[in-house]
Protein backbone atom coordinates (compact mmCIF):
# COMPACT_ATOMS: atom_id res chain seq x y z
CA UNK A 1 2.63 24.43 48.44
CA UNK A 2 2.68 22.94 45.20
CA UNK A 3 3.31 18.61 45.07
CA UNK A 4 6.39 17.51 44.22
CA UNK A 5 7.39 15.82 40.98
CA UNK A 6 7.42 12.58 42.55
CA UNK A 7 4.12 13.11 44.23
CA UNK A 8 2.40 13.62 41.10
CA UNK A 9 3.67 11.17 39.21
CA UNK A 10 2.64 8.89 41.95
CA UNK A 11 -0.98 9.88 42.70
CA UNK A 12 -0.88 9.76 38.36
CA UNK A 13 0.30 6.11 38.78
CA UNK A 14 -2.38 4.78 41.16
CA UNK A 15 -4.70 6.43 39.37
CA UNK A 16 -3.74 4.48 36.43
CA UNK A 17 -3.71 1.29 38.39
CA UNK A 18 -7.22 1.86 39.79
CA UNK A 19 -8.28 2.15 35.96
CA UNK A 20 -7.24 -1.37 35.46
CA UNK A 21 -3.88 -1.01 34.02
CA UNK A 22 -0.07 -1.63 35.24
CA UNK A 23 2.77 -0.29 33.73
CA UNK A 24 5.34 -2.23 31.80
CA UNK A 25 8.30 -1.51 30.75
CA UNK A 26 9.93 -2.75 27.60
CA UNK A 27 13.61 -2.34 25.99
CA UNK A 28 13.74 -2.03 21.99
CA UNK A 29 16.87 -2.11 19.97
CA UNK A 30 18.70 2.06 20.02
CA UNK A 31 18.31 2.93 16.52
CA UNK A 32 20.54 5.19 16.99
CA UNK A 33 23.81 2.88 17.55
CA UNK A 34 26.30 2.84 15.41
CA UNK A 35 25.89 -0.11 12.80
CA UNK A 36 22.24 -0.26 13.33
CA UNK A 37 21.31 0.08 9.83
CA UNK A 38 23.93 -2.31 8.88
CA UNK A 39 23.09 -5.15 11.13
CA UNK A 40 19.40 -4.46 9.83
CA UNK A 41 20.58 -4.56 6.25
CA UNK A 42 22.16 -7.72 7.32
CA UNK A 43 20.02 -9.81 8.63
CA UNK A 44 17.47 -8.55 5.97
CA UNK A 45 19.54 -10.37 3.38
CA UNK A 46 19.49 -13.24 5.31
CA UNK A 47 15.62 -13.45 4.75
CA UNK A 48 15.88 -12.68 0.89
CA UNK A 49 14.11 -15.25 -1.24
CA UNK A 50 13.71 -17.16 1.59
CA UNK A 51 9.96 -18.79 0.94
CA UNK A 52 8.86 -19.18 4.95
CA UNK A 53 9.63 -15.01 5.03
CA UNK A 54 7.62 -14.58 1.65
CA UNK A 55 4.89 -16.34 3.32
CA UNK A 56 4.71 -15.00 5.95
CA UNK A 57 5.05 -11.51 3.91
CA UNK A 58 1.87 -12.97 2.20
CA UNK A 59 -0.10 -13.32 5.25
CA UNK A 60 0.46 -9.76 6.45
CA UNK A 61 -0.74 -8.29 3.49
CA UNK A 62 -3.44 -10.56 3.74
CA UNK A 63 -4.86 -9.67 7.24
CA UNK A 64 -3.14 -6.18 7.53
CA UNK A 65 -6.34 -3.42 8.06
CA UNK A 66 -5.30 -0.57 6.15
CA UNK A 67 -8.71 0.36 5.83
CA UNK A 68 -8.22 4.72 6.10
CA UNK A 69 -4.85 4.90 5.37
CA UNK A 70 -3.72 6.99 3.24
């Protein structure tokens, strides 16, 4: 009989942690929330002009590796 779902995903999981690695789990903003794009418009004004955000602006471009990019 075939493994369960569970029992899969489990044997998957130890596998995983026998590699070296542990899961994590992480929670990012829903995108797709209404006023999203406003709050991000928002508190992108905020930063406008500001010189601390233009330097660290600077920086990035300075030590971003965009080597193959197209």
């Amino acid at each position: 009989m075939a493994a369960s779902v569970s029992e899969r995903v489990g044997r998957y999981r130890t596998s995983l942690r026998e590699a070296g690695l542990r899961p994590v789990q992480i929670w990012v903003p829903d995108t797709r929330k209404p006023g999203f794009a406003e709050e991000c418009r928002r508190q992108s004004s905020l930063l406008k002009g500001d010189p601390q955000e233009q330097e660290v602006l600077d920086w990035l471009e300075r030590v971003a590796d965009t080597d193959g990019w197209v």
